[in-house]
Protein backbone atom coordinates (compact mmCIF):
# COMPACT_ATOMS: atom_id res chain seq x y z
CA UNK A 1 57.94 58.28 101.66
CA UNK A 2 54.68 57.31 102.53
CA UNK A 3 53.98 53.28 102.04
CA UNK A 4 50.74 50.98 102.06
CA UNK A 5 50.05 47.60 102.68
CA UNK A 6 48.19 45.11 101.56
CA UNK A 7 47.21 41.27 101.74
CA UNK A 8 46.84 38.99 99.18
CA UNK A 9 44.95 35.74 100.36
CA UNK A 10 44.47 32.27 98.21
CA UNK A 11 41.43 29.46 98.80
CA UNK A 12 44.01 26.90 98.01
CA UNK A 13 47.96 26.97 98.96
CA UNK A 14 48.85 28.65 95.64
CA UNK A 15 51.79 30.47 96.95
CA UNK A 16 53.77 27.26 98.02
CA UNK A 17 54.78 27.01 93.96
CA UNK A 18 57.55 29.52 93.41
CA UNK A 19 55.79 30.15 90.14
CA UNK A 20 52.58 30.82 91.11
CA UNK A 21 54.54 33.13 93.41
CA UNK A 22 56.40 35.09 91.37
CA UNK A 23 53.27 35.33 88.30
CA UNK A 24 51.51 37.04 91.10
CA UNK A 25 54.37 39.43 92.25
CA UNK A 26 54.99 40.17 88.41
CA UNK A 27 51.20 41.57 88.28
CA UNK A 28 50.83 43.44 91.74
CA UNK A 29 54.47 45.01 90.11
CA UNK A 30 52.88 46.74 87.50
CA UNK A 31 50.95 48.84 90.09
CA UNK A 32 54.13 49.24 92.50
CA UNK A 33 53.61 46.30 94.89
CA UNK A 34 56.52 44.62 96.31
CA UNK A 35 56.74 41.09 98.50
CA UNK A 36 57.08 42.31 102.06
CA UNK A 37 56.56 38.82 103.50
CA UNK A 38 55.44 35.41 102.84
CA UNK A 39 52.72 34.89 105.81
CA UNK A 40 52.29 31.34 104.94
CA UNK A 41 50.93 29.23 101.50
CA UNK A 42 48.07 31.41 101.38
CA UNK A 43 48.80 34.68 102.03
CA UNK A 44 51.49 37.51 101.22
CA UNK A 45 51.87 40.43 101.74
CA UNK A 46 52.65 43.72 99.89
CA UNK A 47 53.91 47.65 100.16
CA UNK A 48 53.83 50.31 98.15
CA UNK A 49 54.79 53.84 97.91
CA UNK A 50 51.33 55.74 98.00
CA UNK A 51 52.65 57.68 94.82
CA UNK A 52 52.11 54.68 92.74
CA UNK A 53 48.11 55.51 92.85
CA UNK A 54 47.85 58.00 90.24
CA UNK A 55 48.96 54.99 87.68
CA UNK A 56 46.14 52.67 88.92
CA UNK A 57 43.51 54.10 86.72
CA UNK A 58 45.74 53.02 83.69
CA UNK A 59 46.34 49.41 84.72
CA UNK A 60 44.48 45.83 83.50
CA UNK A 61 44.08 44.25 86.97
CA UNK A 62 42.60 46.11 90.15
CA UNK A 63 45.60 47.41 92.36
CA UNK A 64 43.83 46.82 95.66
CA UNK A 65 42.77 42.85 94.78
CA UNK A 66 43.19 41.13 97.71
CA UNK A 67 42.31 37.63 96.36
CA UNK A 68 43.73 35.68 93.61
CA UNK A 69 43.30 31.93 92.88
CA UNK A 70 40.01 29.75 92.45
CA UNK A 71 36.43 31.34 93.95
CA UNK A 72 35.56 30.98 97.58
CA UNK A 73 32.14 30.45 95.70
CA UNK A 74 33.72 27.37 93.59
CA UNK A 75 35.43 25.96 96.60
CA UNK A 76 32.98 26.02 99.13
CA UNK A 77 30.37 25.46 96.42
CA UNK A 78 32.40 21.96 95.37
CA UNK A 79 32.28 21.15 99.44
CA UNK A 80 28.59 21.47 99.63
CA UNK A 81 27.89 19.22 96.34
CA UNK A 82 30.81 16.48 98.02
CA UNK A 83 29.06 16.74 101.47
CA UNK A 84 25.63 15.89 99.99
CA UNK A 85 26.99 13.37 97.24
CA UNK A 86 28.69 11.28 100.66
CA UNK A 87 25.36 11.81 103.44
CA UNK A 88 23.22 10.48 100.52
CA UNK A 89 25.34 7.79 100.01
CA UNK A 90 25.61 7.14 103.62
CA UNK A 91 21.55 7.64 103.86
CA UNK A 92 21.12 5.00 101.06
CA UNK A 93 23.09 2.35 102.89
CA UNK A 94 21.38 2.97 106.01
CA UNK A 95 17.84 2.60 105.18
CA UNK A 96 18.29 0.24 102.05
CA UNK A 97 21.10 -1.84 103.54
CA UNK A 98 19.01 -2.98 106.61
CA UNK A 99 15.91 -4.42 104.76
């Protein structure tokens, strides 16, 4: 028996809800993946037997995802808007609060 590995990673800590947990073990299932360890809130990781492959084609999600969750585009995208939203604001009370 051959086996292969994999890690799933999360922007935000989505594995520290059971739930979460489990929706995501109940889809990496379907293409043969099992929990081999929690790592930590946001990441897991997975085995497989390599025989599982041939099935892959058939499946609705990508077998060898190894992100799941909210964008690393969204989140650091809503960083970069909060970051200039609070130097602005910072700005504005510097050179308009000492006149």
């Amino acid at each position: 028996m051959e086996l292969e590995y994999k890690v799933i990673q999360s922007q935000t800590p989505l594995f520290a809800e059971t739930a979460k947990m489990h929706e995501v073990l109940q889809q990496e299932s379907k293409a043969g993946w099992r929990l081999l360890e929690k790592e930590d809130n946001y990441r897991i990781k997975l085995q497989r037997d390599i025989s599982h492959r041939e099935n892959d084609k058939n499946l609705d999600v990508d077998a060898y995802r190894s992100t799941v969750g909210i964008s690393s585009v969204v989140t650091y995208g809503a960083t970069a808007v909060l970051t200039l939203a609070i130097v602005s604001i910072i700005l504005y009370f510097t050179i308009w609060g000492s006149t």
